[in-house]
Protein backbone atom coordinates (compact mmCIF):
# COMPACT_ATOMS: atom_id res chain seq x y z
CA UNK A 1 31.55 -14.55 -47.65
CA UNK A 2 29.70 -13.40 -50.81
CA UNK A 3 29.70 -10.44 -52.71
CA UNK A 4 26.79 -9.23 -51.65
CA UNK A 5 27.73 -9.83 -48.02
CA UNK A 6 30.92 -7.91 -48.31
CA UNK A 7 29.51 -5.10 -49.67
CA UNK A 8 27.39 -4.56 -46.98
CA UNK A 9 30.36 -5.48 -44.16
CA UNK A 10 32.28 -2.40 -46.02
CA UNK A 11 28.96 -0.16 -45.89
CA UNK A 12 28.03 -1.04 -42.49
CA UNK A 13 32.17 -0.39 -41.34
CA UNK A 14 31.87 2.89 -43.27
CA UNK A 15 28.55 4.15 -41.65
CA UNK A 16 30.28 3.10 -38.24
CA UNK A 17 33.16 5.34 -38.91
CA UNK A 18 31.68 8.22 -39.83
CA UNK A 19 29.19 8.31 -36.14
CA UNK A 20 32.30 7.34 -34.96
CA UNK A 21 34.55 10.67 -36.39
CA UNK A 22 31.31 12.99 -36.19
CA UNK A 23 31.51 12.10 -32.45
CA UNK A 24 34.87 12.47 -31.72
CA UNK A 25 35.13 15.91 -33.45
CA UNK A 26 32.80 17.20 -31.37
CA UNK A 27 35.84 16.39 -28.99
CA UNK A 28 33.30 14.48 -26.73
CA UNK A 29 34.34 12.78 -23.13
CA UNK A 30 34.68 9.14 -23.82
CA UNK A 31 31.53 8.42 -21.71
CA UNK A 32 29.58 10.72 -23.95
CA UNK A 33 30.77 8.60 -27.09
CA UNK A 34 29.52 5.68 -25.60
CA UNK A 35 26.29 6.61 -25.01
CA UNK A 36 25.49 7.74 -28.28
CA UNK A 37 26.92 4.60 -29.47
CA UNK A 38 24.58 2.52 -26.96
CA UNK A 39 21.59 5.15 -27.84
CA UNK A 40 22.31 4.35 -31.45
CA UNK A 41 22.75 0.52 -31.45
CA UNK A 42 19.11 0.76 -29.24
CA UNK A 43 17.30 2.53 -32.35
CA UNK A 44 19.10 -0.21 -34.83
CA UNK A 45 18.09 -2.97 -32.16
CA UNK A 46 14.19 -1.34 -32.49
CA UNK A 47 14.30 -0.84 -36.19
CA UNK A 48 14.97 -3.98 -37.14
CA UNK A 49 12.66 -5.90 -34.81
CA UNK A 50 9.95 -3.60 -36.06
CA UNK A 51 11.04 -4.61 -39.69
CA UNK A 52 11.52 -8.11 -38.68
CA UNK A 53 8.24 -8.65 -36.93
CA UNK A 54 6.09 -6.15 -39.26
CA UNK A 55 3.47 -9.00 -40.34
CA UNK A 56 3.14 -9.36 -36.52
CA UNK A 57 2.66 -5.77 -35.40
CA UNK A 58 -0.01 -5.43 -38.47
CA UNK A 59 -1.55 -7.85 -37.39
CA UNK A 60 -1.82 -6.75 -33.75
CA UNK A 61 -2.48 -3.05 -34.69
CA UNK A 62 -5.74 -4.55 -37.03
CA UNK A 63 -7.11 -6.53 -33.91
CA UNK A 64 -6.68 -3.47 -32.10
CA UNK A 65 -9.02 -1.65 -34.47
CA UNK A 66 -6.06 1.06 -36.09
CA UNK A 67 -5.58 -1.09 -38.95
CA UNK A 68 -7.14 -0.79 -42.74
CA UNK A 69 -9.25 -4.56 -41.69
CA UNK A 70 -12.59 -4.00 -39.45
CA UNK A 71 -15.24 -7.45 -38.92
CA UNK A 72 -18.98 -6.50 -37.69
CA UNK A 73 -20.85 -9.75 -37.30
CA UNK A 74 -19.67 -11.92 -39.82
CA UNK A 75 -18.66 -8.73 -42.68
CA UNK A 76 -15.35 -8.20 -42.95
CA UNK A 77 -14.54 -4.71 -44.27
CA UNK A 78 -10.94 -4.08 -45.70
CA UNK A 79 -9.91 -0.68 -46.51
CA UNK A 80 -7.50 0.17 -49.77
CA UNK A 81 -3.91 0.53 -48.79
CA UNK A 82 -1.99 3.96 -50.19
CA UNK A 83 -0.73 1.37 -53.03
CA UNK A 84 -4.50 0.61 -53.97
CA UNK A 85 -4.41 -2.65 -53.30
CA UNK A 86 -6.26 -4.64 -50.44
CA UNK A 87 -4.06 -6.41 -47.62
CA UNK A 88 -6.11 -8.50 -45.32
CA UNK A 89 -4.76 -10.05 -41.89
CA UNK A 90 -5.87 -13.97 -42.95
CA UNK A 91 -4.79 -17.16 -40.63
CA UNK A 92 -3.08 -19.66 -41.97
CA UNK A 93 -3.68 -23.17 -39.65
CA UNK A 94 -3.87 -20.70 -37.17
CA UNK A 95 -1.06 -18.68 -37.91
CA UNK A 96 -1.41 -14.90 -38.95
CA UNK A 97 -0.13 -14.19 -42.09
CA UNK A 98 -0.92 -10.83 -44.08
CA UNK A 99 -1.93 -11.29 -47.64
CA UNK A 100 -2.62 -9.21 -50.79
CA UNK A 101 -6.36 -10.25 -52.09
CA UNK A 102 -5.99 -10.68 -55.79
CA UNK A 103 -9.39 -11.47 -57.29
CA UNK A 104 -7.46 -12.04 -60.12
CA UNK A 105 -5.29 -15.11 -58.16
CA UNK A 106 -7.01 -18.66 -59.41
CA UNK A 107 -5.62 -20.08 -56.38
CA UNK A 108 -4.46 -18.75 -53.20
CA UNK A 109 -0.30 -18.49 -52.99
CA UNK A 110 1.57 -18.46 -50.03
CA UNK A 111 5.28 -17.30 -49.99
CA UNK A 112 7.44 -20.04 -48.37
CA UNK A 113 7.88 -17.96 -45.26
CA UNK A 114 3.91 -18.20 -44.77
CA UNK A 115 3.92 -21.41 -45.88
CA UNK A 116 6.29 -22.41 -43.16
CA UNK A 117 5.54 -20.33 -40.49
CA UNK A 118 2.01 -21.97 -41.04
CA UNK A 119 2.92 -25.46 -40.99
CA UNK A 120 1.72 -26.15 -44.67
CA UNK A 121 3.99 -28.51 -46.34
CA UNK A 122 4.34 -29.00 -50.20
CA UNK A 123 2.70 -31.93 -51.39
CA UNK A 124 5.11 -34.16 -53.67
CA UNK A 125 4.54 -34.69 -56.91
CA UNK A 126 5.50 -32.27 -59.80
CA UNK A 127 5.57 -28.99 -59.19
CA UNK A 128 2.68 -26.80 -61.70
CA UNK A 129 3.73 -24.23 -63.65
CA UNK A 130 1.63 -20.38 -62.83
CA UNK A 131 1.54 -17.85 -65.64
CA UNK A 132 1.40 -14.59 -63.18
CA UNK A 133 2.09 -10.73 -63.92
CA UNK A 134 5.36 -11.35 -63.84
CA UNK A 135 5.98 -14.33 -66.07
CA UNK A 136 5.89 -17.88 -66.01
CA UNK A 137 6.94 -19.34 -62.50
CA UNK A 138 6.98 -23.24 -60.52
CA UNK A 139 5.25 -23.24 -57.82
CA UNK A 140 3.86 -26.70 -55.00
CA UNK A 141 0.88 -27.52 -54.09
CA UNK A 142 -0.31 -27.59 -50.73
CA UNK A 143 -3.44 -27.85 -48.71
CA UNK A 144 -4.28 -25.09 -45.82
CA UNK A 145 -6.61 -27.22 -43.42
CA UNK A 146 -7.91 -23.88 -41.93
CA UNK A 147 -7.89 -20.69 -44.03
CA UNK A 148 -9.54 -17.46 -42.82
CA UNK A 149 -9.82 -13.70 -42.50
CA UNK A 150 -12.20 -12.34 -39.25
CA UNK A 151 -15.28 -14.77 -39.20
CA UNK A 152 -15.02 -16.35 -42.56
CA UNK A 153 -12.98 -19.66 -42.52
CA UNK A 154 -13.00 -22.36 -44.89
CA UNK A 155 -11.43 -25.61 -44.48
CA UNK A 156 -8.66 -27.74 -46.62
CA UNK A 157 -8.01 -24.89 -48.79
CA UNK A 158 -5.95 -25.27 -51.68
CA UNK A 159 -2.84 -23.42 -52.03
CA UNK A 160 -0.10 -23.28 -53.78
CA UNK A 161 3.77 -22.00 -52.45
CA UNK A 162 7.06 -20.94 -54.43
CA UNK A 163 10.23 -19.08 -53.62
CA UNK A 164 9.64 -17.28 -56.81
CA UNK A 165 6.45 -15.04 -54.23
CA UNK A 166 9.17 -13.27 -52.08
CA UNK A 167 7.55 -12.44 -49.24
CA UNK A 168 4.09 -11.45 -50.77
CA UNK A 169 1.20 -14.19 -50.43
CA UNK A 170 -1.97 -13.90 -52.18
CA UNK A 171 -6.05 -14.61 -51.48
CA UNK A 172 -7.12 -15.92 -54.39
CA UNK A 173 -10.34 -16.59 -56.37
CA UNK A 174 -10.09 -20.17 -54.51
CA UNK A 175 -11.26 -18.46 -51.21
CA UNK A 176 -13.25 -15.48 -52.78
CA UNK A 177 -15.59 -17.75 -54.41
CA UNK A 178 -16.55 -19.59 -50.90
CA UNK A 179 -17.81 -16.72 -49.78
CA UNK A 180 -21.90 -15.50 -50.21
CA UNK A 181 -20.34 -12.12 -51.47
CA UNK A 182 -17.20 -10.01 -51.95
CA UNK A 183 -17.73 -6.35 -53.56
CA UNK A 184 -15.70 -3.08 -53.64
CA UNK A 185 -17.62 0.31 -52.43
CA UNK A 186 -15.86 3.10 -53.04
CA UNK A 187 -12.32 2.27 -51.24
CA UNK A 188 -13.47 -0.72 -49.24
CA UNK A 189 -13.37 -4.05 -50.01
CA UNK A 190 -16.52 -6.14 -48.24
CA UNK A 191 -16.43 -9.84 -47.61
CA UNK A 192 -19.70 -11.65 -46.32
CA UNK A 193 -20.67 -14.68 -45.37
CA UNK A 194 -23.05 -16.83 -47.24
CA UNK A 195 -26.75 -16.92 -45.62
């Protein structure tokens, strides 16, 4: 067991104890106590699949036409997140992946939980070194042999993947420039097709 891991074992003991003894000073019947336990392990049990799965439920809630991402035609319209950045629902070889668009990204950058979930393997070779916001960091290449967000899809894109991403992936200049137009107006961001 790690550090880290214990800490959270004593945390996670502590919180239990303290439901536990706000419970039973209520002087509650046993049966009580056991429901609130169940009723509280079922909110845990729904929390953390909703954290677990939140690429997912994006994903599902932009299809569904209550997220910031709206395609008419071929124009896909992405609306600013509260961070004032623009997150677009893209798929990866199929696979939905939500990704910040940087039009500041060379190359598009997927995390290696994207990369994997999406079947796109590192090419060998040596890895290439990225200068990003944060610093200097090694990243693989890779190729994508489907890339696209609503109607616009380009084939064998180029990426590149590194542990050093977390779990934030990136739409890079790579894609943008495929495109017939991308502009910002006012606090949407509006990807065409080319004609």
């Amino acid at each position: 067991m790690t550090g880290d891991q214990g800490v959270e074992l004593v945390w996670a003991i502590g919180a239990l104890v303290l439901v536990l003894s706000a419970l039973t000073a209520r002087r509650l019947s046993i049966g009580m106590v056991i429901r609130s336990v169940l009723g509280w392990l079922a909110i845990a049990a729904v929390l953390f699949i909703l954290f677990s799965r939140r690429d997912e439920i994006v994903m599902l809630a932009e299809r569904a036409g209550l997220g910031g991402q709206s395609v008419v035609g071929e124009t896909v319209r992405i609306r600013q997140s509260a961070d004032g950045h623009f997150y677009a629902s893209a798929r990866v070889n199929g696979a939905g992946v939500r990704m910040l668009i940087d039009s500041g990204a060379t190359i598009t950058a997927l995390s290696e939980v994207a990369a994997a979930k999406a079947g796109v393997e590192p090419s060998g070779g040596f890895p290439v070194i990225l200068g990003t916001a944060n610093g200097q960091i090694s990243a693989r290449r890779g190729v994508a042999e489907t890339f696209g967000i609503g109607g616009l899809e380009v084939r064998d894109l180029s990426v590149v993947i590194s542990p050093s991403f977390g779990d934030t992936s990136v739409v890079g200049m790579n894609f943008l420039s495929k495109l017939g137009s991308w502009r910002v107006e006012g606090q949407t961001l509006i990807l065409e097709p080319k004609r």
